[in-house]
C-alpha atoms as a PDB file:
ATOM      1  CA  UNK A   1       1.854   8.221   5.601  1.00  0.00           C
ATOM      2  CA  UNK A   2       4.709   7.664   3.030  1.00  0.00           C
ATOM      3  CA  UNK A   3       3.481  10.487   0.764  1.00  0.00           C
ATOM      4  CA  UNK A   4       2.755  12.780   4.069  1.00  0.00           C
ATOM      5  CA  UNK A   5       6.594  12.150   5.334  1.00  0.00           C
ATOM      6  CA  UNK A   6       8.729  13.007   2.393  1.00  0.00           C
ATOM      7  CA  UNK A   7       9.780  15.545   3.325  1.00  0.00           C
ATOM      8  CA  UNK A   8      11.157  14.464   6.604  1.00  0.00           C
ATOM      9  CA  UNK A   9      13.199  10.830   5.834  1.00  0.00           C
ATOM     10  CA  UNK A  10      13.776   9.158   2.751  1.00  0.00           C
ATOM     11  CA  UNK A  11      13.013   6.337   4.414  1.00  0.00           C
ATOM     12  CA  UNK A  12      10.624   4.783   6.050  1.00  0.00           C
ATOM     13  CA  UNK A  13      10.414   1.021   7.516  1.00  0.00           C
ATOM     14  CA  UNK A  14       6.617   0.135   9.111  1.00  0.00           C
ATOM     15  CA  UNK A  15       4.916  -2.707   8.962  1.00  0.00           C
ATOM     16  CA  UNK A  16       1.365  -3.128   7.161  1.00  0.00           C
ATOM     17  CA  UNK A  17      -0.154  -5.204   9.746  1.00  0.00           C
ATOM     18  CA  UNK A  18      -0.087  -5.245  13.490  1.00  0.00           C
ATOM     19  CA  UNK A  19       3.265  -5.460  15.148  1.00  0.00           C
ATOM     20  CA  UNK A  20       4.063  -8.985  17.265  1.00  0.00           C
ATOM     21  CA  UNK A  21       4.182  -7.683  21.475  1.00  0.00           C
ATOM     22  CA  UNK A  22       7.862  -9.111  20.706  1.00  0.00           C
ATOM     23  CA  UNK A  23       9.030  -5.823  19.099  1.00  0.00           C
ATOM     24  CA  UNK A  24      12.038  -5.814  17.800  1.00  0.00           C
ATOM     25  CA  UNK A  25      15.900  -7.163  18.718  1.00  0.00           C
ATOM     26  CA  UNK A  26      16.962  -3.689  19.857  1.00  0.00           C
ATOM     27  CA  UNK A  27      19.891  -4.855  21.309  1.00  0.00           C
ATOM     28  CA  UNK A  28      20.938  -6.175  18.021  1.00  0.00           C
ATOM     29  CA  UNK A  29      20.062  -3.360  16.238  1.00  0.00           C
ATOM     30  CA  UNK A  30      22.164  -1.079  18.662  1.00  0.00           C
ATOM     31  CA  UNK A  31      25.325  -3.367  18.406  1.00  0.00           C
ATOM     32  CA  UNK A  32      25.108  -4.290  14.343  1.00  0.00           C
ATOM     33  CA  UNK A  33      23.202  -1.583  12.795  1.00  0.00           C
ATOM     34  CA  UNK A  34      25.708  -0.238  10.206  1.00  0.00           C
ATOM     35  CA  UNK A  35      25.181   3.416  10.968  1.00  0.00           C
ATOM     36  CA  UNK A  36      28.218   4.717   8.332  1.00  0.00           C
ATOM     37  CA  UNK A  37      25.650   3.200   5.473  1.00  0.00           C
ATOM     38  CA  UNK A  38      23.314   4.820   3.383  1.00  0.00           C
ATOM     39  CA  UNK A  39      19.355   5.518   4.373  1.00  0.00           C
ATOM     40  CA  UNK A  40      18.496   3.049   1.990  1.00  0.00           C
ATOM     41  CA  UNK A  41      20.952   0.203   3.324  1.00  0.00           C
ATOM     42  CA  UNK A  42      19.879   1.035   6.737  1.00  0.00           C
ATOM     43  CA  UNK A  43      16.595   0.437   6.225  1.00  0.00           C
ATOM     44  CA  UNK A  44      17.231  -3.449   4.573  1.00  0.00           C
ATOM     45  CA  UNK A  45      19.262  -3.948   7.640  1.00  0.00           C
ATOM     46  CA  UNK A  46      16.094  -3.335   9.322  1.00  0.00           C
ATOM     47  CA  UNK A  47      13.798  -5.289   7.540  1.00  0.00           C
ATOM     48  CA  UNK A  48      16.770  -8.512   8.012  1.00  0.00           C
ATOM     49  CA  UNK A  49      16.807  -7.790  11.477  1.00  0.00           C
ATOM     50  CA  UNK A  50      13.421  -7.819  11.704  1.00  0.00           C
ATOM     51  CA  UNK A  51      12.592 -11.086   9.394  1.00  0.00           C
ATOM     52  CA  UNK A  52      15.449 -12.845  11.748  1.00  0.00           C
ATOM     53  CA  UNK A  53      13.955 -12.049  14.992  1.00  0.00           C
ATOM     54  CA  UNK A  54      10.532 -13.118  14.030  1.00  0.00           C
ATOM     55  CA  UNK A  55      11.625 -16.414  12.253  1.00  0.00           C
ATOM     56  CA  UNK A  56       9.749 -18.833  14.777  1.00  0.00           C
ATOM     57  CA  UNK A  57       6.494 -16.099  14.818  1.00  0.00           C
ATOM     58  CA  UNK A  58       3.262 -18.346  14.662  1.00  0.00           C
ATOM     59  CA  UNK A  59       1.114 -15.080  14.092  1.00  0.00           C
ATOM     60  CA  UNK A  60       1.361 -13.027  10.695  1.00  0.00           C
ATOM     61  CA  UNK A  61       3.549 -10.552  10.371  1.00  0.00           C
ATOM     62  CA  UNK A  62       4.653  -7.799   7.986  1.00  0.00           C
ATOM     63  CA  UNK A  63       7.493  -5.452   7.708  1.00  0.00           C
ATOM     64  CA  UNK A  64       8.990  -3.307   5.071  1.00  0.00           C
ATOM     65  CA  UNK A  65      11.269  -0.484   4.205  1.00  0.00           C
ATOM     66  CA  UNK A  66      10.197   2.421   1.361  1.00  0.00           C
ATOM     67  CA  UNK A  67      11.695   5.171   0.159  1.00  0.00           C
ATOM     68  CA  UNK A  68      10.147   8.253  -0.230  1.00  0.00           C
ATOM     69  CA  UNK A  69      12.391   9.541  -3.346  1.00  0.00           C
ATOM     70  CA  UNK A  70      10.343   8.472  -6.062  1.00  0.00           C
ATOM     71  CA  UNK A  71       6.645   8.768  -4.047  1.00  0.00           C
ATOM     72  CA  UNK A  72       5.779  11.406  -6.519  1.00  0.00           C
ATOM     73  CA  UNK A  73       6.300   9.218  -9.236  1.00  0.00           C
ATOM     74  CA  UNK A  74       4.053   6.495  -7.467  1.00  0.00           C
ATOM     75  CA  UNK A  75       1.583   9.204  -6.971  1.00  0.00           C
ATOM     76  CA  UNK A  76       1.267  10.489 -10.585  1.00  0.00           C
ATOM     77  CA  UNK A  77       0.951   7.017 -11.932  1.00  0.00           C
ATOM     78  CA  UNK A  78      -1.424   6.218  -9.247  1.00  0.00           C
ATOM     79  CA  UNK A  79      -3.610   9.600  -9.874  1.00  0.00           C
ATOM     80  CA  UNK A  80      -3.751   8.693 -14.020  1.00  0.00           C
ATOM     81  CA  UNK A  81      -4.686   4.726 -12.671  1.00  0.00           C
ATOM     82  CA  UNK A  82      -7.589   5.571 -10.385  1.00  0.00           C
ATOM     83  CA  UNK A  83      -8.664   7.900 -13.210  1.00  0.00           C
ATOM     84  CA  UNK A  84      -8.993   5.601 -15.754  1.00  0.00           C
ATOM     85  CA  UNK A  85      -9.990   3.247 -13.785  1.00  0.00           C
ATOM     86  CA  UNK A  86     -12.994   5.032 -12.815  1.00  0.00           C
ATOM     87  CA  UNK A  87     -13.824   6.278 -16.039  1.00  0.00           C
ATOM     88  CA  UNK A  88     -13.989   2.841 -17.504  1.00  0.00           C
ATOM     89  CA  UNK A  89     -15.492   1.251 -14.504  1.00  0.00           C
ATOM     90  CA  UNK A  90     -18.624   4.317 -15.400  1.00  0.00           C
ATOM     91  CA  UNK A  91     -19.246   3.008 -18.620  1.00  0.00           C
ATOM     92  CA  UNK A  92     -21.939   0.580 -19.671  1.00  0.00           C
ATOM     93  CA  UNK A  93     -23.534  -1.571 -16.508  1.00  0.00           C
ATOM     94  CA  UNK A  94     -22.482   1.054 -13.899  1.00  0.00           C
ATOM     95  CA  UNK A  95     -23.920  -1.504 -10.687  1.00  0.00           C
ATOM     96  CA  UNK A  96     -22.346  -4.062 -12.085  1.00  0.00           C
ATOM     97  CA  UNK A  97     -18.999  -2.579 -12.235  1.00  0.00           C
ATOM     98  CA  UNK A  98     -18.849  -1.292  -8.708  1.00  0.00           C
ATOM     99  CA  UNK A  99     -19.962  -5.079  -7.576  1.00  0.00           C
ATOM    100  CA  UNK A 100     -16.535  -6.066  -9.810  1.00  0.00           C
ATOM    101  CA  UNK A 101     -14.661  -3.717  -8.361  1.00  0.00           C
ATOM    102  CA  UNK A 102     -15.943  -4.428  -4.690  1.00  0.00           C
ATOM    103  CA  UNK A 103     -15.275  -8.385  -5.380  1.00  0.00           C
ATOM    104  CA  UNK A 104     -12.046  -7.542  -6.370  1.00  0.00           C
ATOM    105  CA  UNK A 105     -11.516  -5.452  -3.659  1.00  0.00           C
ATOM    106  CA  UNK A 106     -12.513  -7.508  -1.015  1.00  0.00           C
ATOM    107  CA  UNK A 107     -10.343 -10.449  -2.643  1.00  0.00           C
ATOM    108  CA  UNK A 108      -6.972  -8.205  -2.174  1.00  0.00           C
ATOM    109  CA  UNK A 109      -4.947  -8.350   0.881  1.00  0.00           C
ATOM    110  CA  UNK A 110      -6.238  -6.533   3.888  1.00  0.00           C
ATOM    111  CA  UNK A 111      -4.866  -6.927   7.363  1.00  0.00           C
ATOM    112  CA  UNK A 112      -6.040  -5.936  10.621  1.00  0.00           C
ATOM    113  CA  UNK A 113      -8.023  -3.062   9.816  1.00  0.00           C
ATOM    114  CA  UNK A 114     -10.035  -3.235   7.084  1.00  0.00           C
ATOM    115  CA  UNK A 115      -9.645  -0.372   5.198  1.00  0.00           C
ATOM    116  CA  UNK A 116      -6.606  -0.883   4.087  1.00  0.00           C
ATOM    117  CA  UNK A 117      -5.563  -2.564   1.239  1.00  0.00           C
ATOM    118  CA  UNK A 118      -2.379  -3.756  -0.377  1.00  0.00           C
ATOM    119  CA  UNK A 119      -1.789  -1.823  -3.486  1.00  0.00           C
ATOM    120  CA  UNK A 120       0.259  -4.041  -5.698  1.00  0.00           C
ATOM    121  CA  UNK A 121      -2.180  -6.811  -4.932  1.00  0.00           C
ATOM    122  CA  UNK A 122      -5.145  -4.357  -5.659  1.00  0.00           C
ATOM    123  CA  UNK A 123      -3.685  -3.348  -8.798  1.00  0.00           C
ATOM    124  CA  UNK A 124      -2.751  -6.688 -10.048  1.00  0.00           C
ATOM    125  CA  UNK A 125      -6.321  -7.984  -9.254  1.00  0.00           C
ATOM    126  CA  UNK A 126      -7.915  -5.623 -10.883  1.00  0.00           C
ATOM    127  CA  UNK A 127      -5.819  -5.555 -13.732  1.00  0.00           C
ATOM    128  CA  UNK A 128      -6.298  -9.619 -14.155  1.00  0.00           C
ATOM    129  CA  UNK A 129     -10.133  -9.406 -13.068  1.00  0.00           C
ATOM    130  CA  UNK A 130     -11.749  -6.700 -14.474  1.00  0.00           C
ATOM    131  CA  UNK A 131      -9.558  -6.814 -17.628  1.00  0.00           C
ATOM    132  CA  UNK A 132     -10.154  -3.358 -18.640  1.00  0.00           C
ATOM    133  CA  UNK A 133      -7.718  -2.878 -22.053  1.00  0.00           C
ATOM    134  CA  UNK A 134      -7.327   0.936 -21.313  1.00  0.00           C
ATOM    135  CA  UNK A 135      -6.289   0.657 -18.168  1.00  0.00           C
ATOM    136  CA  UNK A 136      -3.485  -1.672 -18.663  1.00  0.00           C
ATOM    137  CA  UNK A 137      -0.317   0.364 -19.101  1.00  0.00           C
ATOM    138  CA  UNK A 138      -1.422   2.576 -16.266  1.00  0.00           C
ATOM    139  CA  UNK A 139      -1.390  -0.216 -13.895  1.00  0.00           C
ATOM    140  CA  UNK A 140       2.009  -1.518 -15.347  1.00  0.00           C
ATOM    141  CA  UNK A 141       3.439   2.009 -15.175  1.00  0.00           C
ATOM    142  CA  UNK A 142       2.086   2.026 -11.470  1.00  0.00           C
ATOM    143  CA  UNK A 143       3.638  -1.529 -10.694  1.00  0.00           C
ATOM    144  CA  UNK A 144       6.949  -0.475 -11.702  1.00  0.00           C
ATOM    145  CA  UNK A 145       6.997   2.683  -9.696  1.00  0.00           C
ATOM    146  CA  UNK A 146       6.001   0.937  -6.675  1.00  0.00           C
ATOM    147  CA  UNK A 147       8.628  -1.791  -7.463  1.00  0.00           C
ATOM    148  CA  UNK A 148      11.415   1.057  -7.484  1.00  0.00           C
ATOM    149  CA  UNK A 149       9.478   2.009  -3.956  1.00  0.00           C
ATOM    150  CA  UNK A 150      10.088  -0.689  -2.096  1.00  0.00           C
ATOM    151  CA  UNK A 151      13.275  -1.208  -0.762  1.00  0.00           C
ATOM    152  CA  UNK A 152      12.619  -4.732   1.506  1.00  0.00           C
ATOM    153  CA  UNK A 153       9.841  -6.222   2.450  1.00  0.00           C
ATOM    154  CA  UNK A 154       9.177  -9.714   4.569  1.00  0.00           C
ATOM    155  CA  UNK A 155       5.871 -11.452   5.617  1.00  0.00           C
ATOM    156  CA  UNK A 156       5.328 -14.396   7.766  1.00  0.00           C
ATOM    157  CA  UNK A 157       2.120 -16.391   7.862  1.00  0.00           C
ATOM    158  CA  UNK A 158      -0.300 -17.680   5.057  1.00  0.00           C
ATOM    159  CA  UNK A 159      -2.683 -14.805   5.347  1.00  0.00           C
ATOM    160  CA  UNK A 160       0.229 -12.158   4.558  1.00  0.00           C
ATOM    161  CA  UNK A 161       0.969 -14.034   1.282  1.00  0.00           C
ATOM    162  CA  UNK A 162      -0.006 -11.003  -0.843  1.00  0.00           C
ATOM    163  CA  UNK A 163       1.526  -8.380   0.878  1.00  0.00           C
ATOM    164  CA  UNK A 164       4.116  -6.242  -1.019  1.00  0.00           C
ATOM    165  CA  UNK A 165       4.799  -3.362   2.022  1.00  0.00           C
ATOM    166  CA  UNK A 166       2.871  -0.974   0.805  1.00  0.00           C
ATOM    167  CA  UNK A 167      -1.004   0.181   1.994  1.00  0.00           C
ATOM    168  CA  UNK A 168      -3.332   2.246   0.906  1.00  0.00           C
ATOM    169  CA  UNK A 169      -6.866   3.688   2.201  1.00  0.00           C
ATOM    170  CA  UNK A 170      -9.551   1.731   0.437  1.00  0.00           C
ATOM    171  CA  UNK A 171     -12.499   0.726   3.007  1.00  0.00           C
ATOM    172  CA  UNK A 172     -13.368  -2.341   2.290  1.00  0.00           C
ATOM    173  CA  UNK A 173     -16.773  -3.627   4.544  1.00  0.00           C
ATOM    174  CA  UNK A 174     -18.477  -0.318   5.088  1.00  0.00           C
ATOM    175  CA  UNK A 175     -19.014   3.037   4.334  1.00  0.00           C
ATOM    176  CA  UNK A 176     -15.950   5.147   5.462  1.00  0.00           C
ATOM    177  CA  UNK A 177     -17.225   7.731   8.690  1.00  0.00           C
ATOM    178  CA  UNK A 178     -17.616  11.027   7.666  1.00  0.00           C
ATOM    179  CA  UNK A 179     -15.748  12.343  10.049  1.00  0.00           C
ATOM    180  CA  UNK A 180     -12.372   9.950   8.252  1.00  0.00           C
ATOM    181  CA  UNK A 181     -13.200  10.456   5.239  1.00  0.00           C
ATOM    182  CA  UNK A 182     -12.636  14.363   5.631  1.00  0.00           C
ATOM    183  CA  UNK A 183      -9.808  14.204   7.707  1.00  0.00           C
ATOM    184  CA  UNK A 184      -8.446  11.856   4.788  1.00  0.00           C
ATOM    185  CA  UNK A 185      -8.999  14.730   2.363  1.00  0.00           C
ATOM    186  CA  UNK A 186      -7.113  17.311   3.730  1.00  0.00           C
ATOM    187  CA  UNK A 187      -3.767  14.777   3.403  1.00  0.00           C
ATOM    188  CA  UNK A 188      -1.360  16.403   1.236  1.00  0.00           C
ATOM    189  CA  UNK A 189      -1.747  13.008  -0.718  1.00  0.00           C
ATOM    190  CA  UNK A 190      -5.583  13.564  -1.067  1.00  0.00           C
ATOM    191  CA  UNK A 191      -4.624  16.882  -3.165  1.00  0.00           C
ATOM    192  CA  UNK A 192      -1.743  15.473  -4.669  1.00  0.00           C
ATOM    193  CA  UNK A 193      -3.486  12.319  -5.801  1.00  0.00           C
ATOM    194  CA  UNK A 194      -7.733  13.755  -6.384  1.00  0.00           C
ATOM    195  CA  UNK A 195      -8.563  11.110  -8.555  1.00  0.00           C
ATOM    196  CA  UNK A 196      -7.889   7.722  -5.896  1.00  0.00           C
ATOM    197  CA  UNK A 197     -10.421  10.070  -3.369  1.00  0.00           C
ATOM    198  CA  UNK A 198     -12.763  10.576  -6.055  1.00  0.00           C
ATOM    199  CA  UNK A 199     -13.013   6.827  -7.135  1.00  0.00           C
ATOM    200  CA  UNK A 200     -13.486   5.791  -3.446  1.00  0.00           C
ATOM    201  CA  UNK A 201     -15.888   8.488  -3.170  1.00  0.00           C
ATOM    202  CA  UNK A 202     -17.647   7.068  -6.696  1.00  0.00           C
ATOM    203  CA  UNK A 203     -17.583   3.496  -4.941  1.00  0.00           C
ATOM    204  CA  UNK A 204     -18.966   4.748  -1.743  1.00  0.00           C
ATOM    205  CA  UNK A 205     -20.885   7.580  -1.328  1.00  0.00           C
END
């Protein structure tokens, strides 16, 4: 969605997981939202606002603001990641690579619908897991754009430990429908970033 919007805000605040029925403090935000500010302060007001109302919040909960200045750069490094990635992962045992990869996979953070993943968890777990030398600088490179990315992010609750506030489409527990999967490709990301649909296509299908 970030990559799809970019050319619309250049920000974007959403939250990962589900949203708590409590919403938001709008009345707060309507009284002490610093409107004069810049997109990108606006959008860490947000994310306070947000963390503040939900303090007490027994259920998990995720929220986070992005920019969408740099996506491109996220989505280059990303594109060169998934292609190494998948290039390495097709040497030597192939089956025993995509069972790493699916492991690691299924050990990042997910949240209510599984398949998405958290991408700076994926990318740090496979970088630590599958310990592919070649692919190393790519994911560094790719964890440094996404750092520059996000502007705020919050989570409350243990199972939200690894999320950074940013998702990607990676199914996770079974083969992605057709139908999806197609829709999916005709995303501007899908064509701006082939090689992240053609590993999930070399994992799945």
């Amino acid at each position: 969605m970030l990559y799809q919007l970019k050319e619309q805000t250049s920000v974007m605040v959403a939250s990962q997981h589900l949203e708590p029925a409590s919403g938001w403090d709008y009345q707060r935000i309507l009284h002490e939202l610093d409107t004069s500010a810049t997109a990108s302060s606006m959008g860490k007001q947000f994310i306070a606002f947000h963390d503040e109302h939900h303090t007490n919040e027994r259920r998990d909960v995720t929220q986070s603001a992005l920019s969408t200045m740099l996506i491109d750069d996220v989505t280059k490094e990303l594109d060169m990641f998934a292609k190494v990635l998948r290039e390495e992962l097709k040497k030597g045992e192939v089956e025993e690579n995509r069972k790493a990869l699916g492991y690691t996979l299924s050990n990042s953070q997910f949240f209510n619908r599984k398949d998405y993943v958290d991408l700076v968890d994926f990318v740090k777990k496979v970088k630590s897991r599958l310990d592919l030398e070649a692919l190393e600088v790519h994911a560094d490179k790719l964890l440094a754009s996404l750092e520059k990315v996000i502007l705020a992010n919050h989570t409350i609750g243990y199972f939200m430990d690894d999320a950074n506030g940013v998702s990607i489409y990676f199914p996770n527990q079974s083969r992605p429908f057709k139908d999806t999967f197609e829709m999916y490709e005709k995303l501007d990301f899908a064509e701006a970033c082939p090689n992240w649909v053609k590993l999930i296509k070399w994992y799945w299908l």
